[in-house]
Protein backbone atom coordinates (compact mmCIF):
# COMPACT_ATOMS: atom_id res chain seq x y z
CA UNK A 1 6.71 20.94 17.22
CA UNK A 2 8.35 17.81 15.94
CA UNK A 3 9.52 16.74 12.40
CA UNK A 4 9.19 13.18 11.16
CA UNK A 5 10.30 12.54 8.05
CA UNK A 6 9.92 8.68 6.52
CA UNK A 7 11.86 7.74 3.77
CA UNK A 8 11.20 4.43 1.88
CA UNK A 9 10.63 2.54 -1.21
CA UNK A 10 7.61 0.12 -2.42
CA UNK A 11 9.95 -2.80 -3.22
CA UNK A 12 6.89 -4.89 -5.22
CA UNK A 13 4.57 -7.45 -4.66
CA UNK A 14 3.88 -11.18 -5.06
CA UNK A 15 1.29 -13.63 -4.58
CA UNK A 16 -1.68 -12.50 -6.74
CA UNK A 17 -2.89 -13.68 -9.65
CA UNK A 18 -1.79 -11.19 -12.68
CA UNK A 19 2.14 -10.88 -12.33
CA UNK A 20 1.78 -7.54 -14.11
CA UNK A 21 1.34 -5.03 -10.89
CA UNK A 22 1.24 -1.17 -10.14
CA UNK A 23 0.17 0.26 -6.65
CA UNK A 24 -1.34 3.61 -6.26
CA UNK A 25 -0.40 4.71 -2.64
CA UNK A 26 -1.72 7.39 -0.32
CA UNK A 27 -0.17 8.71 2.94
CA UNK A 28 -3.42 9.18 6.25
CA UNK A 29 -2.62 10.76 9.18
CA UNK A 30 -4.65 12.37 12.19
CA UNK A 31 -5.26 16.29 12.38
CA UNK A 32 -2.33 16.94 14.71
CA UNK A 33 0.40 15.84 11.94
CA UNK A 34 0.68 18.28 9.13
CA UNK A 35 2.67 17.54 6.04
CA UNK A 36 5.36 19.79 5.06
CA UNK A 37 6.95 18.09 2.04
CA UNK A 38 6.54 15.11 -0.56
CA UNK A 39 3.38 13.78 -2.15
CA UNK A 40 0.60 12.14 -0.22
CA UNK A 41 -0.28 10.04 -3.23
CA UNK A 42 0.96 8.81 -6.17
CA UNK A 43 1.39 5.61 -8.39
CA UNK A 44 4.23 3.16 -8.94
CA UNK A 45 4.82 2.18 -12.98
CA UNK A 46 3.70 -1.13 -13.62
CA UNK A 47 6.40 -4.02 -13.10
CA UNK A 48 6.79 -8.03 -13.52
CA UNK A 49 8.85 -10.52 -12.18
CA UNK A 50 12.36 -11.28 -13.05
CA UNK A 51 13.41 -15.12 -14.02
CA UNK A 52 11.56 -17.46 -11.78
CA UNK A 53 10.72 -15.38 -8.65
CA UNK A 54 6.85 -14.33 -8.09
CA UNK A 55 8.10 -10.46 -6.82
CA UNK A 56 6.78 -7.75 -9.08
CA UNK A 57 9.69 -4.96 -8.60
CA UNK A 58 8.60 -1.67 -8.47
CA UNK A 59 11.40 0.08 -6.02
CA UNK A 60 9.26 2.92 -5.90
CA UNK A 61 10.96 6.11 -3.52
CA UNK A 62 8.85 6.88 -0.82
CA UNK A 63 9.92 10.26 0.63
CA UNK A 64 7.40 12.66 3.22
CA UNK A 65 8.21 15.21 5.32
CA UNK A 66 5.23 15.67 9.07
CA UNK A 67 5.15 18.04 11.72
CA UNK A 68 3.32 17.18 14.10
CA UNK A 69 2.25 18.61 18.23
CA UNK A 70 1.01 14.86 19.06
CA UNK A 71 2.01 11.20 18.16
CA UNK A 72 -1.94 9.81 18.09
CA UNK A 73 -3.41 9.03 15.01
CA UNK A 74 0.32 8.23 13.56
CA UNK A 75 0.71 8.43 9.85
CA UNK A 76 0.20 5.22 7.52
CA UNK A 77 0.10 4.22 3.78
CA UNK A 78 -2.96 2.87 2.21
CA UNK A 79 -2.11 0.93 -1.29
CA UNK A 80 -4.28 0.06 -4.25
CA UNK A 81 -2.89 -2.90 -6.21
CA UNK A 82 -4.03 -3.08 -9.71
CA UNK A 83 -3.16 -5.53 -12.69
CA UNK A 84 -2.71 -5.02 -16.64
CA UNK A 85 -3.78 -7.33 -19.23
CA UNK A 86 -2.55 -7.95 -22.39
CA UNK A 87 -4.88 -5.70 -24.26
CA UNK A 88 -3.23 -3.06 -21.53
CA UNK A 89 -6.80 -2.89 -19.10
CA UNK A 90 -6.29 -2.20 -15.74
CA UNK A 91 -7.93 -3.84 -13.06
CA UNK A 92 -8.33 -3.78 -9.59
CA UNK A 93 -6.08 -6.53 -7.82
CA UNK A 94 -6.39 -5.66 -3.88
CA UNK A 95 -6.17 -2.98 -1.40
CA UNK A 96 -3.85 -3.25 1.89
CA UNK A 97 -3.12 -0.31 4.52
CA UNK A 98 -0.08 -0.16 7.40
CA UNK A 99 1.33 2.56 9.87
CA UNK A 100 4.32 3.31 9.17
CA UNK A 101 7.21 2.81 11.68
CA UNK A 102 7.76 4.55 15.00
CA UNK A 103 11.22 3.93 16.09
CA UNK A 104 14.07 5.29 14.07
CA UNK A 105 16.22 2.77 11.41
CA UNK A 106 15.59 0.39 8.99
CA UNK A 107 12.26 -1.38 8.69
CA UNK A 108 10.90 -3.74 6.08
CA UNK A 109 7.69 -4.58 6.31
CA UNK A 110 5.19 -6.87 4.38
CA UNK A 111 1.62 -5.91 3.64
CA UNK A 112 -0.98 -8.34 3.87
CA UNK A 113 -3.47 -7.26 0.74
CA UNK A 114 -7.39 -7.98 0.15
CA UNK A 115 -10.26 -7.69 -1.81
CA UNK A 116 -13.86 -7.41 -1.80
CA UNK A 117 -15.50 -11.25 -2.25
CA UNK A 118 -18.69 -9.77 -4.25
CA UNK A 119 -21.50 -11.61 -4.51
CA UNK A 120 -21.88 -14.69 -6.39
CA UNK A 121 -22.91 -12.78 -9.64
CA UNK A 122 -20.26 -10.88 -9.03
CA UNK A 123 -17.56 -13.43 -8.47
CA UNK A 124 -18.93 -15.28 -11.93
CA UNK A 125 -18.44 -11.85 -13.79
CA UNK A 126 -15.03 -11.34 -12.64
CA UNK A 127 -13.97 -15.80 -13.51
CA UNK A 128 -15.25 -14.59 -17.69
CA UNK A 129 -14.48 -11.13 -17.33
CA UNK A 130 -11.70 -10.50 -15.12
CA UNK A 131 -13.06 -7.44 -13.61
CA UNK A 132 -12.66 -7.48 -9.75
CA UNK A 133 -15.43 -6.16 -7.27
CA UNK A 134 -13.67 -2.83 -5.88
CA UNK A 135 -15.14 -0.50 -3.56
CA UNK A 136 -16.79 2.67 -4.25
CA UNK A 137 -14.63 4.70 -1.86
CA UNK A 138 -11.90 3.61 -0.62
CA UNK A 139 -12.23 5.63 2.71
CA UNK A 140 -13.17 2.33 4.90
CA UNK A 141 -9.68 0.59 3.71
CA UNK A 142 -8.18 3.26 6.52
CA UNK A 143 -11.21 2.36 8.32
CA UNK A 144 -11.09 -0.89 10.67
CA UNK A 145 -14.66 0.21 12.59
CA UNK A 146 -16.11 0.03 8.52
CA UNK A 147 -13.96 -2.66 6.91
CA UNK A 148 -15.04 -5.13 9.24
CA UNK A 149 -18.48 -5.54 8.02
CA UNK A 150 -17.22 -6.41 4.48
CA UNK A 151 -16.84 -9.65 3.34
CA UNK A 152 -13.18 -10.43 2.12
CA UNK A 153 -10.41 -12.75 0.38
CA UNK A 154 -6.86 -12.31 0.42
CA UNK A 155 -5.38 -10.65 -3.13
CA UNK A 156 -1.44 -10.89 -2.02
CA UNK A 157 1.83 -8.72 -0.51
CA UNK A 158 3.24 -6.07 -0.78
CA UNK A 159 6.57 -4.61 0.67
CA UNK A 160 8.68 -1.16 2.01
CA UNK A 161 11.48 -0.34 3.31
CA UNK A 162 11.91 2.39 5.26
CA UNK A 163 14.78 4.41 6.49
CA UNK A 164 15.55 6.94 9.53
CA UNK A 165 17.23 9.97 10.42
CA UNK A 166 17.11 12.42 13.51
CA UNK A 167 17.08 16.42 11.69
CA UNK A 168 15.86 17.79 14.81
CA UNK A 169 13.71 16.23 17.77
CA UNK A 170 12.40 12.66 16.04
CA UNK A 171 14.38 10.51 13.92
CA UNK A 172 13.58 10.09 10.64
CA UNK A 173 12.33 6.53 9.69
CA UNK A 174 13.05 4.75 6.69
CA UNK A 175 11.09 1.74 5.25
CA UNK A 176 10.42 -0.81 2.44
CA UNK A 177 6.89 -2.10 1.84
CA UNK A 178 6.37 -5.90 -0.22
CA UNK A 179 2.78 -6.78 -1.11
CA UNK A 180 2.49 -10.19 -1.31
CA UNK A 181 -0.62 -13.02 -0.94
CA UNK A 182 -1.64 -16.63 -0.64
CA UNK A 183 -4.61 -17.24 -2.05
């Protein structure tokens, strides 16, 4: 049986429209990986940009621990980006998903984020409220054959960095993800 470990941070995010961001991650992989250590979800605090940039810094630790018999269905990290307002209401901001890396060493990568369009109700509720569509479940975010079918905009990046080791038969990988958008 191999061991994988990953070993990361969420660095932040840029490029949506609230500059006050938190991500609540969650780690998918197939049947044949099992994991042996580290949480599968959590939640970053909330963070804003420094000076001038557009980067909300969260340099969140990212740190799991998979055995696994095969390498299909290889693990990846689905994020939920929410906001804050000033009356401290959260709100949905986007939703993104990425493997994580297979070869061993240093990887940053950038994570392209969405968001349901809604309706046009919906999209006039959210310009006086502020409330974003979200989905009900956010199973079909993992899902390409389901998330297809919906209608979406971009919401912005995100990024991780990810770092890796060799403990026994597979090198560990190490990463950094940004979540950042153009709308």
């Amino acid at each position: 049986m191999a061991e994988v470990f990953f070993i990361g941070r969420l660095v932040g995010a840029s490029g949506f429209r609230s500059k006050d961001l938190s991500a609540r991650f969650q780690f998918h992989s197939g049947p044949a990986w099992r994991l042996v250590e580290g949480d599968a979800l959590g939640q970053t605090q909330f963070g804003q940009p420094r000076d001038d940039s557009d980067l909300s810094v969260w340099s969140h630790p990212l740190d799991v621990h998979y055995v696994t018999q095969s390498a299909l269905d290889w693990p990846r990290i689905v994020l939920e980006i929410w906001h804050r307002d000033s009356r401290n209401r959260r709100y949905l901001s986007g939703y993104g998903r990425c493997a994580l890396p297979c070869a061993p060493g240093l990887h940053f990568i950038e994570v392209s984020c969405w968001r349901p369009a809604g309706t046009f109700t919906e999209r006039l509720n959210e310009l006086f409220t502020g409330t974003a569509v979200a989905l009900r479940s956010t199973s079909v975010v993992d899902a390409p054959e389901e998330r297809y079918k919906l209608d979406t905009i971009p919401a912005g990046d995100c990024a991780r960095r990810d770092h890796g080791l060799a403990p026994r038969s597979v090198r560990t990988r190490s990463f950094s993800v940004l979540v950042n958008c153009t709308v």
